[in-house]
N, C-alpha and C. Protein backbone atom coordinates (compact mmCIF):
# COMPACT_ATOMS: atom_id res chain seq x y z
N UNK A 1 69.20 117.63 88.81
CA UNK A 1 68.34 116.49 88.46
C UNK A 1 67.19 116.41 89.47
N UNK A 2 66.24 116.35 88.84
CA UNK A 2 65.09 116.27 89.94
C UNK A 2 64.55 114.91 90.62
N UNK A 3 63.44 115.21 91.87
CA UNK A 3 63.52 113.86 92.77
C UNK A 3 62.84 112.92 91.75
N UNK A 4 62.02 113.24 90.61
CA UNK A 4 61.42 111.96 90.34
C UNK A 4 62.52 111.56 89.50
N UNK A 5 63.25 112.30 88.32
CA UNK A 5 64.32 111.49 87.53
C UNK A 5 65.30 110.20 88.79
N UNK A 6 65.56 110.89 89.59
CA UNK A 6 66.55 110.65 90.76
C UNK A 6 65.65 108.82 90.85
N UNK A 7 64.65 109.24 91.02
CA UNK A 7 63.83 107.98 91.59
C UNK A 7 63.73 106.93 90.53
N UNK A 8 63.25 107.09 89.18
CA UNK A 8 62.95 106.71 88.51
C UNK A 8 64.33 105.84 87.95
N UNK A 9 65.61 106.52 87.78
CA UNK A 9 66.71 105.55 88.20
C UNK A 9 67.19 104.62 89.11
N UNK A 10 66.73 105.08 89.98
CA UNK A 10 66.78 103.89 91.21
C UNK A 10 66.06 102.74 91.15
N UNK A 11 65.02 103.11 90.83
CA UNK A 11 63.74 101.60 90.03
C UNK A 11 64.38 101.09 89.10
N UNK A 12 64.93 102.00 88.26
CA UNK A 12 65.52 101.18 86.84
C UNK A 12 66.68 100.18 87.20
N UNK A 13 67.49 100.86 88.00
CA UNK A 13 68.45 100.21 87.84
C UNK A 13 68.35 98.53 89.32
N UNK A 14 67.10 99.04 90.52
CA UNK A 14 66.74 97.86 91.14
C UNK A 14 66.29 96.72 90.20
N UNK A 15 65.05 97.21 89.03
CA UNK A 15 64.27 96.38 87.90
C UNK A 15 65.68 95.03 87.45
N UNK A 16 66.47 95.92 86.64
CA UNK A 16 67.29 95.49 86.03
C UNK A 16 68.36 94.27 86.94
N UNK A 17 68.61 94.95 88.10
CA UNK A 17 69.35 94.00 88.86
C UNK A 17 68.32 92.85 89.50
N UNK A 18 67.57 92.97 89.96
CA UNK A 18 66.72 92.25 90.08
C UNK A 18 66.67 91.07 88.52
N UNK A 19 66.62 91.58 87.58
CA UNK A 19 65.86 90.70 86.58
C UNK A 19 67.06 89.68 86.63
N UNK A 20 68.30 90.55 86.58
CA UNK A 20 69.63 89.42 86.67
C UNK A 20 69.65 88.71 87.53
N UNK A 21 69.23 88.32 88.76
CA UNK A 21 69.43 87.95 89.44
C UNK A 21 68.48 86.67 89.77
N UNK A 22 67.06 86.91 89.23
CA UNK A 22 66.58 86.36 88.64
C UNK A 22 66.77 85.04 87.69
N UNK A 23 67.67 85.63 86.68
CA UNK A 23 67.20 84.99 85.05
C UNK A 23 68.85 83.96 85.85
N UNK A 24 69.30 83.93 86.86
CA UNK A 24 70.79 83.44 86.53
C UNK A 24 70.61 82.22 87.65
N UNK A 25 69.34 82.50 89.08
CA UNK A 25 69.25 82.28 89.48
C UNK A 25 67.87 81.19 89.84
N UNK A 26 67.49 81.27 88.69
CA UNK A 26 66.31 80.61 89.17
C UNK A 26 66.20 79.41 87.75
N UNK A 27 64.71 78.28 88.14
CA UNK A 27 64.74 77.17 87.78
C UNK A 27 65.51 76.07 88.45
N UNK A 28 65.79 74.83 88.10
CA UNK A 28 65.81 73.74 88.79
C UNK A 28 67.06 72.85 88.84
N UNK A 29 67.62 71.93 89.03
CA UNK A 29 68.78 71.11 89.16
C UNK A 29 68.65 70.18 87.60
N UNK A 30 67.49 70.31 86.46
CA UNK A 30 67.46 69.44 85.43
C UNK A 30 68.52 69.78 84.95
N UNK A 31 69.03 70.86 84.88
CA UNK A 31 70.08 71.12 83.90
C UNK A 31 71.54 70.08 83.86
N UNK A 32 71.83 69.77 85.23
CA UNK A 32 72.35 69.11 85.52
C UNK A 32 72.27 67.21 85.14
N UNK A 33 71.51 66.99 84.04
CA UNK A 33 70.92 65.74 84.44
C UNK A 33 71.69 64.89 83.01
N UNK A 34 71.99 65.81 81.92
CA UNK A 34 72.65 65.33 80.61
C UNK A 34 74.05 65.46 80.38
N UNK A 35 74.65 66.37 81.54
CA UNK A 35 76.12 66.91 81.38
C UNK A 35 76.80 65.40 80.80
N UNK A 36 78.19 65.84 80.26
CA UNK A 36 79.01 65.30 79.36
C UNK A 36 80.63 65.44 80.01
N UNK A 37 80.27 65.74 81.39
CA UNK A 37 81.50 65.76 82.57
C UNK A 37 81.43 65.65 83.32
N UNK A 38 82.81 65.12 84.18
CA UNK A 38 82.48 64.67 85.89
C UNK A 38 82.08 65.33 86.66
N UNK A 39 81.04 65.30 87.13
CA UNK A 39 80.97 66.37 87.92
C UNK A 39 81.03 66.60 89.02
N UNK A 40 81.80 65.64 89.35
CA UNK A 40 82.91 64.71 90.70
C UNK A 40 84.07 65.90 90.62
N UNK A 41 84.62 66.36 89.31
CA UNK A 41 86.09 67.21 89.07
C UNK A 41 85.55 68.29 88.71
N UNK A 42 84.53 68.42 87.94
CA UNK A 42 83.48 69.89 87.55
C UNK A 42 82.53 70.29 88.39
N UNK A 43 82.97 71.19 89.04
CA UNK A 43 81.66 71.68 90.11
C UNK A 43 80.41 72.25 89.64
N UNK A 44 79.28 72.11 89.05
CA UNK A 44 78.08 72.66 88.91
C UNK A 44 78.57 74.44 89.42
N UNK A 45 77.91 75.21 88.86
CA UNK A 45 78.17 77.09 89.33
C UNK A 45 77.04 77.43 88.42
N UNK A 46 76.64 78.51 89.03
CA UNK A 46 75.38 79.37 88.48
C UNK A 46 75.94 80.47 88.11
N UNK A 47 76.08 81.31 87.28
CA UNK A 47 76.69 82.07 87.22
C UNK A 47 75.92 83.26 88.25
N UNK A 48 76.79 84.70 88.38
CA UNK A 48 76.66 85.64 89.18
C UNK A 48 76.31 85.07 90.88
N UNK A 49 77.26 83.66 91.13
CA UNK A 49 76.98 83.00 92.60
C UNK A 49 78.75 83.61 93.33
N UNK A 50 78.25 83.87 94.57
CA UNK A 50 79.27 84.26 95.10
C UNK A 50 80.23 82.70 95.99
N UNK A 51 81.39 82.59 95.41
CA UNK A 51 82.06 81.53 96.42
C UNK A 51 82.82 82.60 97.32
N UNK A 52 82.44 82.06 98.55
CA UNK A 52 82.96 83.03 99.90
C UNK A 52 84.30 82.01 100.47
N UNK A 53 85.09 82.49 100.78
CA UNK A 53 86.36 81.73 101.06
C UNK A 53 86.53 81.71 102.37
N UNK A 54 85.70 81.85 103.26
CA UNK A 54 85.63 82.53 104.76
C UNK A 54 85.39 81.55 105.34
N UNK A 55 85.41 81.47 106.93
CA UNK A 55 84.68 80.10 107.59
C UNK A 55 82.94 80.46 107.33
N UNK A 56 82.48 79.40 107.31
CA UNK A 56 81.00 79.31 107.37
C UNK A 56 80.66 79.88 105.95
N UNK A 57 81.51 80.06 104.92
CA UNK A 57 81.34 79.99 103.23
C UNK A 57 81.09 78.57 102.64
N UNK A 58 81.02 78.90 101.40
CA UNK A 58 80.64 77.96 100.45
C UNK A 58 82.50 77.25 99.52
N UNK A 59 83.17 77.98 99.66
CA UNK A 59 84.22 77.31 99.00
C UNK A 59 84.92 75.94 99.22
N UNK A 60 84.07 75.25 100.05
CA UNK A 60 84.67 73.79 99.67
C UNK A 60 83.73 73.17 98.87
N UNK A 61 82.82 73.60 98.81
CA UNK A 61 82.07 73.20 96.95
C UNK A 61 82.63 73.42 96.24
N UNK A 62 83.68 74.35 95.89
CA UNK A 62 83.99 74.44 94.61
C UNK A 62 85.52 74.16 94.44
N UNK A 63 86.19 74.25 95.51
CA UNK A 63 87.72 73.80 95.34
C UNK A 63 88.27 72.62 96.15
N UNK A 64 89.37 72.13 95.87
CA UNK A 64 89.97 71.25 96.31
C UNK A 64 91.34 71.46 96.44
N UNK A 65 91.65 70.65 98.03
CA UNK A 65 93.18 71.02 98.43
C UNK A 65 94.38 70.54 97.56
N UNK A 66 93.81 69.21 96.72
CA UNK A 66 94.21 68.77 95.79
C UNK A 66 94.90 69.43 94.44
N UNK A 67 94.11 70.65 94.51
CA UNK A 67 93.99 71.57 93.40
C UNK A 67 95.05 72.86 93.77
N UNK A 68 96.20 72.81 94.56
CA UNK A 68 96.91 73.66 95.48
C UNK A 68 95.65 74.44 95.90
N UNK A 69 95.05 74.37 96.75
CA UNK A 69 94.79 75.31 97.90
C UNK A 69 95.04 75.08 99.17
N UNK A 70 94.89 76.04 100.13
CA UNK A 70 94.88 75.51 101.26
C UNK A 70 93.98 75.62 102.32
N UNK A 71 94.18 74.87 103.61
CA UNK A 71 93.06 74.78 104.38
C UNK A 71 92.12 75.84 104.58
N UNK A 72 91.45 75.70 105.12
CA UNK A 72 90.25 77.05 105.88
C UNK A 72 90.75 77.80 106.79
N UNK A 73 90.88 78.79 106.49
CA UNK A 73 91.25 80.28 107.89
C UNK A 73 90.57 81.06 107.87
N UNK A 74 90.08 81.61 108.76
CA UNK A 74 88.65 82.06 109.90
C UNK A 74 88.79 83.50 108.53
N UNK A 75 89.19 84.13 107.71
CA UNK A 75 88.70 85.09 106.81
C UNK A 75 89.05 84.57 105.04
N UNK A 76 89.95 83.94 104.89
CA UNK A 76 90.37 83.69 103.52
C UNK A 76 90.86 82.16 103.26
N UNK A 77 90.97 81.67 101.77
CA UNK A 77 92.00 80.33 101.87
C UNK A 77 93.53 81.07 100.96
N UNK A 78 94.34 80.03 101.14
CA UNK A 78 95.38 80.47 100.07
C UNK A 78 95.68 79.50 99.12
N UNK A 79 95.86 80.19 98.09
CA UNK A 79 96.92 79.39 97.03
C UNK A 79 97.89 78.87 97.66
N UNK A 80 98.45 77.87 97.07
CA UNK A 80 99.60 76.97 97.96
C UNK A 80 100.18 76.42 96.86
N UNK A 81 101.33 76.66 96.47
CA UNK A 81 102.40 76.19 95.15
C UNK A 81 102.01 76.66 94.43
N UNK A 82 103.06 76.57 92.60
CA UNK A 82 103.09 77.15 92.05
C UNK A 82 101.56 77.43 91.01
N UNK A 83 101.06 76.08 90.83
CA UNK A 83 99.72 76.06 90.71
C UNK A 83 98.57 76.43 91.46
N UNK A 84 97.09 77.12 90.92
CA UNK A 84 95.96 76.74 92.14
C UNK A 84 94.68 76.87 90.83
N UNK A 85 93.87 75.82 90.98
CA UNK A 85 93.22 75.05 90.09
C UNK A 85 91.54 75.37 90.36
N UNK A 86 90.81 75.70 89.63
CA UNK A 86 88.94 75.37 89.73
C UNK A 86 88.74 75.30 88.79
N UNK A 87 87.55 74.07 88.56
CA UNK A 87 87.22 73.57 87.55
C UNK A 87 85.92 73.45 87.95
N UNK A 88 85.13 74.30 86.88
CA UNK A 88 83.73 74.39 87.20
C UNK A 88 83.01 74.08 85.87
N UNK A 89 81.93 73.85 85.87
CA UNK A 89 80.43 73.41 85.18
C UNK A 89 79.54 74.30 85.15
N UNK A 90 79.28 75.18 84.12
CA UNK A 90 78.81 76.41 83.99
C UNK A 90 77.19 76.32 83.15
N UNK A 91 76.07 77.05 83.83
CA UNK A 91 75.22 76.98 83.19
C UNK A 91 75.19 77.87 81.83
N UNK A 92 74.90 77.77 80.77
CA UNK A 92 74.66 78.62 80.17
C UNK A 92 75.82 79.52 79.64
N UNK A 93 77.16 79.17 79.79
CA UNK A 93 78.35 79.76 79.41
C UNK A 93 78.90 80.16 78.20
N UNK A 94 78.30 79.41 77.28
CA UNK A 94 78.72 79.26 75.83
C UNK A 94 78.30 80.55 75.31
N UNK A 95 79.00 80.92 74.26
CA UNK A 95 78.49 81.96 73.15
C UNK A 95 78.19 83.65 73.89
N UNK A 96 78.81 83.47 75.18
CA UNK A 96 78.91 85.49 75.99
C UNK A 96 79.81 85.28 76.88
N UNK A 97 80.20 86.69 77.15
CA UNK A 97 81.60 86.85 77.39
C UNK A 97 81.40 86.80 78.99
N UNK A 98 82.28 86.56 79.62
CA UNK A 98 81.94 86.43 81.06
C UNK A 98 83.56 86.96 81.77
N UNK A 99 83.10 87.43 82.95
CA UNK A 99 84.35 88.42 83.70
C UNK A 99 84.27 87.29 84.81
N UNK A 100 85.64 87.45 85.35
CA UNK A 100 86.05 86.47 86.82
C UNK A 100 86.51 87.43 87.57
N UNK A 101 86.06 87.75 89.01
CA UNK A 101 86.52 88.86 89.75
C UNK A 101 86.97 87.50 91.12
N UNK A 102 88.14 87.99 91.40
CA UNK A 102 88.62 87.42 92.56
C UNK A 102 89.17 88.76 93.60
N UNK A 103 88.49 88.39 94.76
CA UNK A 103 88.56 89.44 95.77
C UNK A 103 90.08 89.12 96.91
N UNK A 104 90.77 89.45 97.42
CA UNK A 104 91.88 89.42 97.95
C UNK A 104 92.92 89.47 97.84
N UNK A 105 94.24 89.56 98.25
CA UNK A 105 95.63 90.13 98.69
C UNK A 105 96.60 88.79 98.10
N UNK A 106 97.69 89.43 97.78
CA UNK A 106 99.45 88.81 97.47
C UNK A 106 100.06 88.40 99.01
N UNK A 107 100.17 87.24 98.59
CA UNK A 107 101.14 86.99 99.60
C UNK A 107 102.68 86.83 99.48
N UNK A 108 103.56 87.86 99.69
CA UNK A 108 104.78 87.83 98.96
C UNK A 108 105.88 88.43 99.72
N UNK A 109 107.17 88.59 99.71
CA UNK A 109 108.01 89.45 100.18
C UNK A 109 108.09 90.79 100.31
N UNK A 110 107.37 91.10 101.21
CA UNK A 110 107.10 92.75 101.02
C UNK A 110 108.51 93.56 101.33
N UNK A 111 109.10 92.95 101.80
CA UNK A 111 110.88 94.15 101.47
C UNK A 111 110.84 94.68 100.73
N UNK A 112 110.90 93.50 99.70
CA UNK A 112 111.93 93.22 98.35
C UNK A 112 110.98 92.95 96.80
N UNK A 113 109.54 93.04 97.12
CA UNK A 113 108.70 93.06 95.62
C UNK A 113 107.48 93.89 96.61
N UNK A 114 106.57 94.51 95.29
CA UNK A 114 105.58 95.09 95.39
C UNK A 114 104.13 94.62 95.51
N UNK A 115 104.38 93.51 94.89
CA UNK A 115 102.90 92.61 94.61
C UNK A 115 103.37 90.95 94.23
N UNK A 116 102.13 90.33 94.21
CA UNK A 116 102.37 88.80 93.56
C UNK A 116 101.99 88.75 91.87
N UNK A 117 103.13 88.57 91.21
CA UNK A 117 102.59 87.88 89.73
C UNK A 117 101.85 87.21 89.73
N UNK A 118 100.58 87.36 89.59
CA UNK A 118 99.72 86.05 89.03
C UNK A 118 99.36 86.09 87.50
N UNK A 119 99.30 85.02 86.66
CA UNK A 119 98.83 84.85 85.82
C UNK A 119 97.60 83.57 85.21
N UNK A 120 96.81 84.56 84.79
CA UNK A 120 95.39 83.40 84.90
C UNK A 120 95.41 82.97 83.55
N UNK A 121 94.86 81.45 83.74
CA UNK A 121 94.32 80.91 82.33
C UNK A 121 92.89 80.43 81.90
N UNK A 122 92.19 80.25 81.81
CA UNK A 122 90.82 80.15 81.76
C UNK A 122 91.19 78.68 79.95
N UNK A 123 90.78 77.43 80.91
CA UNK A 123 90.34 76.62 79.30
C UNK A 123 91.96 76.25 78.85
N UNK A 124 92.92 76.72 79.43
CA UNK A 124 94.27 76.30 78.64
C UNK A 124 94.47 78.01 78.19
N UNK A 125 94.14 79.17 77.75
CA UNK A 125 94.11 79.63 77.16
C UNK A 125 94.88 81.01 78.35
N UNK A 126 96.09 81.78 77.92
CA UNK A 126 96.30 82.52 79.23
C UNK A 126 95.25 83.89 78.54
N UNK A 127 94.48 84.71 79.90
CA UNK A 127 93.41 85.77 79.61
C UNK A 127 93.92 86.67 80.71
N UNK A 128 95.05 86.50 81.57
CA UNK A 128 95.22 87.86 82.22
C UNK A 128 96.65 88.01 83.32
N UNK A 129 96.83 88.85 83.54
CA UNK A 129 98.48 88.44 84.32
C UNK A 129 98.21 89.90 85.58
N UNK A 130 97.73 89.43 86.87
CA UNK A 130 97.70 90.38 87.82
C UNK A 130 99.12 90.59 88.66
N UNK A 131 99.26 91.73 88.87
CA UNK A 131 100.31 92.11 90.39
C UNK A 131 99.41 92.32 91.50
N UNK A 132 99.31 91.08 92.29
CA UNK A 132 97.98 90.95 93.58
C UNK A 132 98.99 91.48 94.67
N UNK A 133 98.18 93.30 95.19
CA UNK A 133 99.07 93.71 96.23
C UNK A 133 98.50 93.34 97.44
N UNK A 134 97.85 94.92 97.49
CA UNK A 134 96.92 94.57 98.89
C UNK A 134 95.44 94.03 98.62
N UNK A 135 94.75 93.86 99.44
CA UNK A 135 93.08 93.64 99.54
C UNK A 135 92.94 94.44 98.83
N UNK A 136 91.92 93.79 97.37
CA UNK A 136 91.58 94.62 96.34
C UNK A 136 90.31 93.39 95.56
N UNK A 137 90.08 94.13 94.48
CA UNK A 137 89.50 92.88 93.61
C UNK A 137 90.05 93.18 92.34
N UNK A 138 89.97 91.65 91.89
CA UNK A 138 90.95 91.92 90.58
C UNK A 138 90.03 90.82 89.35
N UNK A 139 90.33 91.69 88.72
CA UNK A 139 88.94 91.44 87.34
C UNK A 139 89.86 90.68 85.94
N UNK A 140 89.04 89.77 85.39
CA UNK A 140 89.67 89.77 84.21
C UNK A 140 88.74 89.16 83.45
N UNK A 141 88.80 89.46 81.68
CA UNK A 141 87.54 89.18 81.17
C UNK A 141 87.87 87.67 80.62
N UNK A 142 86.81 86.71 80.83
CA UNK A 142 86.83 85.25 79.76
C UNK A 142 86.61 85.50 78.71
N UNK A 143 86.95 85.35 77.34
CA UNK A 143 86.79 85.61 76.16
C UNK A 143 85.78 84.18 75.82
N UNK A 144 84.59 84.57 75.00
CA UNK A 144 83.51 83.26 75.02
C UNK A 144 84.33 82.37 73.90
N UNK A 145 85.73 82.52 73.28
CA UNK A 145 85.96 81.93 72.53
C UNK A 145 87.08 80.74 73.31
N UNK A 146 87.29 80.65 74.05
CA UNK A 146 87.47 79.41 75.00
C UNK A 146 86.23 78.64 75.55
N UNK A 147 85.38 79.59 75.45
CA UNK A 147 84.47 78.04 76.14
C UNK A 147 84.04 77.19 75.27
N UNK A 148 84.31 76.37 74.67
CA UNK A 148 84.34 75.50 73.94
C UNK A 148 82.87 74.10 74.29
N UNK A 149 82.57 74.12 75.32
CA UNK A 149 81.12 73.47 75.92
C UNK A 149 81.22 74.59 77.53
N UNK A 150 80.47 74.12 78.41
CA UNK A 150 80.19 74.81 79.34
C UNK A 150 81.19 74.72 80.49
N UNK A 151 82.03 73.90 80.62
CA UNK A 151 82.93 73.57 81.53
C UNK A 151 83.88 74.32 81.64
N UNK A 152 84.71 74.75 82.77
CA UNK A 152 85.69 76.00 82.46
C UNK A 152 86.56 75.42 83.66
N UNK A 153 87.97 75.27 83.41
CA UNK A 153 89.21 75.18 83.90
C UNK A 153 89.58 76.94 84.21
N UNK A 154 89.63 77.11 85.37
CA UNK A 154 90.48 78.49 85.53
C UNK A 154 92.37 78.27 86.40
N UNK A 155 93.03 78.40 85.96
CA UNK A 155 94.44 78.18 86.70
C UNK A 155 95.35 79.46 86.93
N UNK A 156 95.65 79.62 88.29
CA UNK A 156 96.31 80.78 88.63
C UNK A 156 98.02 80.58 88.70
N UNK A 157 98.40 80.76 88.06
CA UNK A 157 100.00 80.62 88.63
C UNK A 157 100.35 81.80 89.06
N UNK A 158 101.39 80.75 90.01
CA UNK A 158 101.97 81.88 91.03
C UNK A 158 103.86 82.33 90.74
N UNK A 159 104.04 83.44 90.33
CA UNK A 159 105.33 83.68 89.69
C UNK A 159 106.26 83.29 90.70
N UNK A 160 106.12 84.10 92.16
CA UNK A 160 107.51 83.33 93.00
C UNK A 160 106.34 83.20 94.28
N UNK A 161 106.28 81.93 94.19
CA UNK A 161 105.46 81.12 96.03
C UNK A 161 105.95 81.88 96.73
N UNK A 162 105.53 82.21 98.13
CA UNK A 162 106.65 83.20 99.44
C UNK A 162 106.26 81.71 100.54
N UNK A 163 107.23 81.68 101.13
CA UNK A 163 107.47 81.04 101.99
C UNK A 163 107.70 81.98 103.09
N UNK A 164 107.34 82.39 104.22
CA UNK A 164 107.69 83.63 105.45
C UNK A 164 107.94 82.26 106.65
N UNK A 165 108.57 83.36 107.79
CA UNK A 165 109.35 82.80 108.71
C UNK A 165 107.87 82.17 109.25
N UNK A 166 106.68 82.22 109.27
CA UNK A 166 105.73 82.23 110.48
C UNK A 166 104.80 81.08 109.29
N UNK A 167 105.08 80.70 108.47
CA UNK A 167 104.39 79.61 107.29
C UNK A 167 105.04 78.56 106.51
N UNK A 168 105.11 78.01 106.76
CA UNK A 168 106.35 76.76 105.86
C UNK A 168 105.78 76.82 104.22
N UNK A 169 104.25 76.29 104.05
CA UNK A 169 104.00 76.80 102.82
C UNK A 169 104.03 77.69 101.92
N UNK A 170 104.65 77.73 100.72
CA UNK A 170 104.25 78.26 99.00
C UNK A 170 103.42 78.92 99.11
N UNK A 171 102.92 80.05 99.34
CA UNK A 171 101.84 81.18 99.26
C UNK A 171 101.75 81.73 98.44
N UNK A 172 101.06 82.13 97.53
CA UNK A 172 100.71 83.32 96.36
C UNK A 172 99.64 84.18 96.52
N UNK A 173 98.59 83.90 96.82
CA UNK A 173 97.29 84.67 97.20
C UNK A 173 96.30 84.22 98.09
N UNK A 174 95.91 85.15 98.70
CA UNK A 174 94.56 84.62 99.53
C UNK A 174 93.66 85.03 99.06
N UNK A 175 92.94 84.65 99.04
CA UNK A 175 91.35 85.05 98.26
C UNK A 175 90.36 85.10 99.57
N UNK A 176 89.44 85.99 98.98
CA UNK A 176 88.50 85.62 100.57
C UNK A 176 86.76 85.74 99.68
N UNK A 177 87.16 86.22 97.98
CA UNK A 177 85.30 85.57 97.67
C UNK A 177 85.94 85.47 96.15
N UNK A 178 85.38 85.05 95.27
CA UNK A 178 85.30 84.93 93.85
C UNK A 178 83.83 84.70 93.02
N UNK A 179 84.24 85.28 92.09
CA UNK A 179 82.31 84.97 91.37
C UNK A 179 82.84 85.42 89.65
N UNK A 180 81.95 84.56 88.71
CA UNK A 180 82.18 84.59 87.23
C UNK A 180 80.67 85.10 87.31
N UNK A 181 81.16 86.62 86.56
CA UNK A 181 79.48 86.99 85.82
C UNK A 181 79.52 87.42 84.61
N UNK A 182 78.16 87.63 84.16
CA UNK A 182 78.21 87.54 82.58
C UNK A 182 77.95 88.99 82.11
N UNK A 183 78.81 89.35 81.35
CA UNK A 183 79.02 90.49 80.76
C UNK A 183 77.66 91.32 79.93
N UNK A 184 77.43 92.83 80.42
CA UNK A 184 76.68 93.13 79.86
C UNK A 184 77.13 93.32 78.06
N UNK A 185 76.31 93.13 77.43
CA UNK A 185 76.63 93.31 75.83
C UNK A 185 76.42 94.90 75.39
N UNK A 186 77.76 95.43 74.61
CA UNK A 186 77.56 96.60 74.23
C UNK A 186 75.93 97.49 73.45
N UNK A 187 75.72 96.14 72.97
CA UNK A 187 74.41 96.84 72.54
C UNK A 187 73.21 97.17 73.36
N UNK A 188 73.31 95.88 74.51
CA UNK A 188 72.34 96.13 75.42
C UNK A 188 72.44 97.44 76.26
N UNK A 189 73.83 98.10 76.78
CA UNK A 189 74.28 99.01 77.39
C UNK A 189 74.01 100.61 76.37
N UNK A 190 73.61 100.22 75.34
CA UNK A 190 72.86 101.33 74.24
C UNK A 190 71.98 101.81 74.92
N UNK A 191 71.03 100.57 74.57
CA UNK A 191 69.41 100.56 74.75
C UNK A 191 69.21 101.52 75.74
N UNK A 192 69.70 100.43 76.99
CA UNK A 192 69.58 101.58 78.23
C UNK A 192 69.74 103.05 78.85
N UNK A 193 70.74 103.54 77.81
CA UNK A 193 71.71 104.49 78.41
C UNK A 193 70.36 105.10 77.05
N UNK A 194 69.99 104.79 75.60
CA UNK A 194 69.13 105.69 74.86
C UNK A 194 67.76 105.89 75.24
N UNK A 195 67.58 104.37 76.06
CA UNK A 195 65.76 104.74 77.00
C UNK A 195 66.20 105.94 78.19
N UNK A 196 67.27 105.99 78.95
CA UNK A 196 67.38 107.17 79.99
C UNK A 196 67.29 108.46 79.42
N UNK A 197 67.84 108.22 78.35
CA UNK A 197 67.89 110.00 77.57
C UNK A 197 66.89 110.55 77.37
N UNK A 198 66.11 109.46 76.09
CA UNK A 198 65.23 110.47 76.16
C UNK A 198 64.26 110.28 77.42
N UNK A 199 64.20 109.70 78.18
CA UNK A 199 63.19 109.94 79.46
C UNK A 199 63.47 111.26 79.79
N UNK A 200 65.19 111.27 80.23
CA UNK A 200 65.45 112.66 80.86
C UNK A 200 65.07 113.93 79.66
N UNK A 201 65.40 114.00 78.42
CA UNK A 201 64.96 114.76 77.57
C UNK A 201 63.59 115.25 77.43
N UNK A 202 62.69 114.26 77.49
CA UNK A 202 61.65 114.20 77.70
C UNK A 202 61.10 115.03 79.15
N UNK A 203 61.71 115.48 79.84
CA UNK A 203 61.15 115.27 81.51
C UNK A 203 60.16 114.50 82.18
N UNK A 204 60.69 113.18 81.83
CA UNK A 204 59.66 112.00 82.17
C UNK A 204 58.62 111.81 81.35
């Protein structure tokens, strides 16, 4: 492959990320001004925004200890009981499919199991059932046919809490970032992949 094809992908694919980042990220707080929920219990989220679970992150905007989590520790928070709860206010959510990637580790009996059962629900609706081992990220897709308005309930249950000698609390996972982004559409992933061809066919 030659240096300009080489290059000419690299633009494409900066253009493109860029435009997302852009179109998800920009404009003003009006949106916020007609909602039809608390948004005291619904956290406002932009989509493709990173919640960092770390000290000096953003995740006490979006969760509550209320919601089983637990306090702040200098890299991650944890799930805490059998529940762990976010309830967010989504711009623009309705009618496309959107992925939830949660970044971090099982907290569990490592003797005697391999990973933590988790199983997610998005809306009431269950959309995915992880074995959270080690530090990893773990993906699962929202189907747009739960979002029913823009608001999105996500709930993690935790199959068996671990309790260890060195924690009195119900542990299931630590998380240390999470982010909901919006799915590229098969057709759009055409376009692109049929404008590269013939470019490359073409030799530019």
């Amino acid at each position: 492959m030659s240096k300009k094809i080489i290059f000419l992908l690299i633009g494409l694919v900066a253009l493109v990320l860029g435009g997302i980042v852009l179109f998800f990220t920009s404009g003003n707080d009006d949106w916020l001004k007609n909602v039809n929920v608390d948004l005291s219990e619904y956290r406002p989220y932009v989509l493709n925004t990173d919640i960092d679970f770390d000290e000096g992150g953003n995740s006490a905007k979006y969760i509550s200890e209320n919601d089983g989590w637990g306090g702040q520790e200098p890299k991650w928070r944890c799930t805490v009981g059998k529940e762990s709860v976010v309830k967010l206010y989504i711009k623009d959510a309705q009618n496309t499919g959107l992925v939830l990637n949660v970044y971090g580790f099982g907290v569990f009996d490592y003797k005697n199991e391999k990973n933590q059962k988790i199983t997610v629900f998005a809306n009431g609706t269950e959309i995915g059932v992880w074995g959270v081992g080690d530090n990893s990220k773990y993906s699962v897709k929202i189907p747009n046919s739960v979002m029913v308005d823009n608001s999105l309930t996500l709930k993690f249950v935790i199959d068996k809490p671990y309790v260890s000698s060195i924690d009195s609390r119900p542990l299931g996972m630590a998380v240390r970032q999470m982010n909901i982004r919006k799915q590229f559409a098969n057709k759009t992933k055409r376009k692109i992949g049929k404008w590269l061809k013939d470019k490359i066919n073409n030799n530019i």
